[in-house]
Structures are given as structure tokens and as C-alpha cells.
Protein backbone atom coordinates (compact mmCIF):
# COMPACT_ATOMS: atom_id res chain seq x y z
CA UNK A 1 -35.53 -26.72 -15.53
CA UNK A 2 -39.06 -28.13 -15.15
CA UNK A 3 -39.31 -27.65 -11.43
CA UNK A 4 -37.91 -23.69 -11.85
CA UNK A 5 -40.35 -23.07 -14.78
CA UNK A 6 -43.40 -24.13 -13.11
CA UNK A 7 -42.88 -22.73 -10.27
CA UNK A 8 -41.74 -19.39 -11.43
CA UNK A 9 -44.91 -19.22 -13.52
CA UNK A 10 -47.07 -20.02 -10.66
CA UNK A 11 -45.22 -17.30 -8.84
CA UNK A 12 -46.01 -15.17 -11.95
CA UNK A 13 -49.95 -15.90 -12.03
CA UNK A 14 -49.76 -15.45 -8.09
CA UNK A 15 -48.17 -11.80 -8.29
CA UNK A 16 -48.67 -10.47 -11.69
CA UNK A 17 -51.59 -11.82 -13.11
CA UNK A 18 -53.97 -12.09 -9.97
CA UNK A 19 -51.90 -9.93 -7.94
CA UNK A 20 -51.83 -7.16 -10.24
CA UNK A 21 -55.57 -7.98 -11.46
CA UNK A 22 -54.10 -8.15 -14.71
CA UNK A 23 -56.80 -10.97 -15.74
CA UNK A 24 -59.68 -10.12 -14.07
CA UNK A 25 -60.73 -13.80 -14.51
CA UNK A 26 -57.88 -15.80 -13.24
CA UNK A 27 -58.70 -15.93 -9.51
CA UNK A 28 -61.12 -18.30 -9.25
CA UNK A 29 -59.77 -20.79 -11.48
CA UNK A 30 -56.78 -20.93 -9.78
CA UNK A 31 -58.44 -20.90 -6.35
CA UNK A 32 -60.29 -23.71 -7.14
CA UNK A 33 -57.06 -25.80 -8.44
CA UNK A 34 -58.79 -25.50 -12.47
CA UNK A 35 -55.75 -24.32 -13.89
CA UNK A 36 -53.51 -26.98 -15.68
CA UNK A 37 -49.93 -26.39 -15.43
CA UNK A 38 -47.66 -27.97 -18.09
CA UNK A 39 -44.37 -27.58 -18.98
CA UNK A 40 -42.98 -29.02 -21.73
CA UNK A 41 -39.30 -30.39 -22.22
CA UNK A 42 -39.24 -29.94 -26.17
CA UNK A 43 -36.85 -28.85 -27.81
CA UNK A 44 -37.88 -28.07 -31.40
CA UNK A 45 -40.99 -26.58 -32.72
CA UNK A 46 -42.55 -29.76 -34.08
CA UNK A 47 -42.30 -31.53 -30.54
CA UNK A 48 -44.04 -28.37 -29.09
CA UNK A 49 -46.70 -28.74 -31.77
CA UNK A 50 -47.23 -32.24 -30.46
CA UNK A 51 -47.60 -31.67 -26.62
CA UNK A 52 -50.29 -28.38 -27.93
CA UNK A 53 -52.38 -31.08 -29.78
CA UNK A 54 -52.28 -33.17 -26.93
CA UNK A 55 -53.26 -30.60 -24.89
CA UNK A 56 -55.39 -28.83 -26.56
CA UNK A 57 -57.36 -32.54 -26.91
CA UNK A 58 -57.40 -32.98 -23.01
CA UNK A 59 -59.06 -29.62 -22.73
CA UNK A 60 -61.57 -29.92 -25.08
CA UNK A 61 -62.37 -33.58 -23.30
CA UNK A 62 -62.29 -32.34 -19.76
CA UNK A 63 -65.38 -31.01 -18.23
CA UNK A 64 -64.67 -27.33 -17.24
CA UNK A 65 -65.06 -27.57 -13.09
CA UNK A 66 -62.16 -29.89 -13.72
CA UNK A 67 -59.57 -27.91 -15.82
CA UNK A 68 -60.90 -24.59 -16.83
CA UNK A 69 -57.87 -23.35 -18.48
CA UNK A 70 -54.23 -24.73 -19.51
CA UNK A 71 -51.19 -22.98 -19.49
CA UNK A 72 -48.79 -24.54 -21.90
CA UNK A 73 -44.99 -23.63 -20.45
CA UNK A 74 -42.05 -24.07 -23.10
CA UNK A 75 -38.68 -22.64 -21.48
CA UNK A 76 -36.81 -24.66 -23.88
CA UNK A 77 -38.16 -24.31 -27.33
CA UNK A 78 -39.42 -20.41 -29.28
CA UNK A 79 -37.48 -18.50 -26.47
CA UNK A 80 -37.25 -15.47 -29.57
CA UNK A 81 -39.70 -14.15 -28.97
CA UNK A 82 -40.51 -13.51 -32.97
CA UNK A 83 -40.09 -17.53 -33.14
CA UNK A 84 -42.69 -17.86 -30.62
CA UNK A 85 -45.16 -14.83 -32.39
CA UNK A 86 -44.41 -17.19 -35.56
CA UNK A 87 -45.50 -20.24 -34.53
CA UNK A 88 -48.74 -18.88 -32.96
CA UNK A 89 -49.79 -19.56 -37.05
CA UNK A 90 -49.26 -23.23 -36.47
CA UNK A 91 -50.54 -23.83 -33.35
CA UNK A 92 -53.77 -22.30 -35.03
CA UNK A 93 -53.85 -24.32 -37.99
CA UNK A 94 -53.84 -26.92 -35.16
CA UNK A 95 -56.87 -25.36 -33.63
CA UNK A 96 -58.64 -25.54 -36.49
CA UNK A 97 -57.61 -28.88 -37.48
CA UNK A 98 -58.66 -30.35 -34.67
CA UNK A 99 -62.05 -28.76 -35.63
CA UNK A 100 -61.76 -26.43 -31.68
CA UNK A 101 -61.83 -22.76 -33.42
CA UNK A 102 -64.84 -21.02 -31.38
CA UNK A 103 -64.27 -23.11 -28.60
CA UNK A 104 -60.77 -23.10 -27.39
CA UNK A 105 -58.41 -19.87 -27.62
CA UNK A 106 -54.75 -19.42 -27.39
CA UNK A 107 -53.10 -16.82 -25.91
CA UNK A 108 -49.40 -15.98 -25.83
CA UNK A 109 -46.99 -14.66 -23.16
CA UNK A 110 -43.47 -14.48 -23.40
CA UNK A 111 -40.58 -12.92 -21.42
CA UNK A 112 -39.75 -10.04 -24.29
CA UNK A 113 -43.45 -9.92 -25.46
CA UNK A 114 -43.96 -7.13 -27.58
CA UNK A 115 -47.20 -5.18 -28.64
CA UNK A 116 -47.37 -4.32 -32.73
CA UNK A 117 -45.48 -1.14 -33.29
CA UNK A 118 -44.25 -0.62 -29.66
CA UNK A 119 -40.67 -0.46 -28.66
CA UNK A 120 -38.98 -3.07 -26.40
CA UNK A 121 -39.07 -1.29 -23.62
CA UNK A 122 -42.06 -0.01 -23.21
CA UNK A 123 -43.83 -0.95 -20.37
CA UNK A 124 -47.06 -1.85 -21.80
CA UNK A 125 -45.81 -5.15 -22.95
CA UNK A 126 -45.07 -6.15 -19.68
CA UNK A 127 -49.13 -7.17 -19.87
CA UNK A 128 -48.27 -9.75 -21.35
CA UNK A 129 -44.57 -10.86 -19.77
CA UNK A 130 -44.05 -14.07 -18.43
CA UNK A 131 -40.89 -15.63 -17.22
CA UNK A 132 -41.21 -18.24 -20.01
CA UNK A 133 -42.55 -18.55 -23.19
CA UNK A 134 -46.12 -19.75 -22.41
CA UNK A 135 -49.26 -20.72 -24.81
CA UNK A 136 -52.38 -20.58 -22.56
CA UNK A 137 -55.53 -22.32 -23.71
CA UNK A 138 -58.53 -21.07 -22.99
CA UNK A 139 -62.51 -22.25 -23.50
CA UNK A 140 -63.81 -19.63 -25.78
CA UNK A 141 -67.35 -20.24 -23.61
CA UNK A 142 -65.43 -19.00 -20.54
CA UNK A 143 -64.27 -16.39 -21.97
CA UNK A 144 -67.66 -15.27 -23.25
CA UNK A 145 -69.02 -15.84 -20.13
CA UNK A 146 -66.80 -13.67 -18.23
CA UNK A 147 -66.68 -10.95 -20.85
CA UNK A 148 -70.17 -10.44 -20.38
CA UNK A 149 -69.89 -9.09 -16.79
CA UNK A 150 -68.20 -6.73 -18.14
CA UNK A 151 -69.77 -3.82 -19.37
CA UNK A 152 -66.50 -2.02 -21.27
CA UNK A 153 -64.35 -5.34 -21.94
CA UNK A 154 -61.94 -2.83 -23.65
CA UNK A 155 -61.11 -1.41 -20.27
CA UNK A 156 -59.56 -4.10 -19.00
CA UNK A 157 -56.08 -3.73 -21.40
CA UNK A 158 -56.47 0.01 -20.53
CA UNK A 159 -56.40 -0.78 -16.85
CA UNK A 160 -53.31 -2.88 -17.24
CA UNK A 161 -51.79 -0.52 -19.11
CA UNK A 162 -52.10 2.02 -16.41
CA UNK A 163 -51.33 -0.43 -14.38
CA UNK A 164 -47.67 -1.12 -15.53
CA UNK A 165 -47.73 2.67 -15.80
CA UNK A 166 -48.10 3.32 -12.31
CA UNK A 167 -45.60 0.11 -11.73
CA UNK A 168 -42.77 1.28 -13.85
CA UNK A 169 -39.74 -0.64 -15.18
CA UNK A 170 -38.30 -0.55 -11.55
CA UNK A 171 -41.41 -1.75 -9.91
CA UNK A 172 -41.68 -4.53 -12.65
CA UNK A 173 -38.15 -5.51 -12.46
CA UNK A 174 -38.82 -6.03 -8.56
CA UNK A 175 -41.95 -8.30 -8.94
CA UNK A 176 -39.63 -10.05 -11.51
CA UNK A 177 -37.43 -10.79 -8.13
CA UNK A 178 -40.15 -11.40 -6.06
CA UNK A 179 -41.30 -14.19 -8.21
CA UNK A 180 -38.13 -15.92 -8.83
CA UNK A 181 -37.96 -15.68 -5.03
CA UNK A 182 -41.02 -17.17 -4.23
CA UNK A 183 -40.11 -19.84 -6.89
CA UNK A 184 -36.96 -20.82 -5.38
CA UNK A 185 -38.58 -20.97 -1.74
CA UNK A 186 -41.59 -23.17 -3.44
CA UNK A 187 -38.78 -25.45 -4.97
CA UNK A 188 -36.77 -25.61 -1.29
């Protein structure tokens, strides 16, 4: 299961993420090989915890132009996805007791992600989709940085949105395919 999560979320980055400039940012981290790619084999919430301290440590101790960002792949553990909203709670009381609030962020993406007060199927949570429940660390000074090229930062989750508009279920289902494709070719 290791080998099909990471590459399917590699896949994922590759076509939705960059692909569909759904994070303006992500290119050039992941052209210059500063993304860290981890899945993790837990099982239970309290072995997560401990691979996201351990991670979240190696972050904070590794120079940027080395690992810029982290994504933090659990296909076995929080697969509800109300399990996995949950926990985000924990993993920042971690944060902040590892004294890293205002300089490392976590985000969350999960394969039935869904926005406050939308309904499953709406396509606007597809944003935010992955093929496996994934925390993704991220250097609040990064993110700062980047933000401020922006003049309208808000226009960014607007853009996706009209994004996944334009795609539709049927055109997300197919990049869906096209990733698990490209992960099974990547894994032949």
C-alpha cells in the first residue's frame, strides 16, 4: 500500500495540484525535488500523532532549499473523513507544543473532503481531494512569502473553485483515472 499511495499522490500533485494550478506555489518546490513525501503505515491515531511530531521536527530542522514542504500521507489510519477533520485538533496541540505555531502550518486533504456547510457532492471540495488522507506541512515564512506576490490572495480559492466548475464531476472523476494510471505505470 505504500508504493500505491505515494505514487498516486505524486500523480495527484502532478495533475491536480500543479496541473490544475490549484496551488499556485507548488511548482517549484516540486521541480526542485523540496517536497518530502511520507507515507505512513499507522494504524491508529496515536501512531499518526507520532510520525507528525517527527515530522513536523525534521521540518522545522531542515533548511528550506532542502525540504520546503512535507506532505504527510496516511491511507491507513482517519480514512472518515470527520476522523481526520477531528484530529486536525491534535495535531495542533502538537504544533503548539512543540512551540512551531507561526512557523509551520498544516493543511488537510482527504479523498471525501468537505467544505463547512457544503454538500458531498459538490464540486468545490474537490479543492481539496486527494486520493488519501494527507496532512501537509508547510513553513508559515513560505507561505507569507508567496502570499505576498499576490495582490488578491482570496482569488486563488475563487479560481479553483471555478476551476472544478469548469471541470465538473465527470472531468474530475477522469483525472481521478488518470492519476491512478500514471501511478500504476510509475509503480511498473
Amino acid at each position: 500500500m505504500t508504493d500505491s499511495a505515494l505514487a498516486e499522490t505524486r500523480a495527484w500533485v502532478e495533475r491536480a495540484v500543479i496541473g490544475l494550478q490549484l496551488c499556485p506555489f507548488a511548482k517549484a518546490p516540486q521541480v526542485k525535488g523540496q517536497v518530502r513525501y511520507v507515507v505512513s503505515e499507522a494504524g491508529d491515531p496515536e501512531s499518526l500523532l507520532s510520525v507528525l511530531v517527527d515530522e513536523l521536527k525534521l521540518l522545522a530542522a531542515t533548511p528550506p532549499d532542502r525540504i520546503e514542504t512535507t506532505l504527510l500521507v496516511h491511507p491507513r489510519v482517519l480514512t472518515d473523513f470527520e476522523d481526520h477533520n477531528d484530529f486536525l485538533e491534535i495535531a495542533e496541540a502538537a504544533l503548539a507544543a512543540l512551540d512551531l505555531e507561526g512557523v509551520i502550518q498544516i493543511a488537510s486533504f482527504h479523498p471525501h473532503y468537505r467544505f463547512a456547510g457544503s454538500e458531498p457532492d459538490d464540486i468545490a471540495n474537490a479543492t481539496n481531494r486527494s486520493p488519501h488522507p494527507t496532512l501537509h506541512l508547510l513553513r508559515e515564512d513560505s507561505i507569507e512569502r508567496a502570499l505576498a506576490t499576490f495582490t488578491d490572495p482570496d482569488s486563488i480559492f475563487e479560481a479553483n473553485i471555478a476551476t472544478m466548475e469548469r471541470l465538473g464531476p465527470e472531468g474530475w472523476s477522469a483525472l481521478q483515472r488518470q492519476c491512478r494510471d500514471d501511478a500504476e505505470r510509475a509503480r511498473s
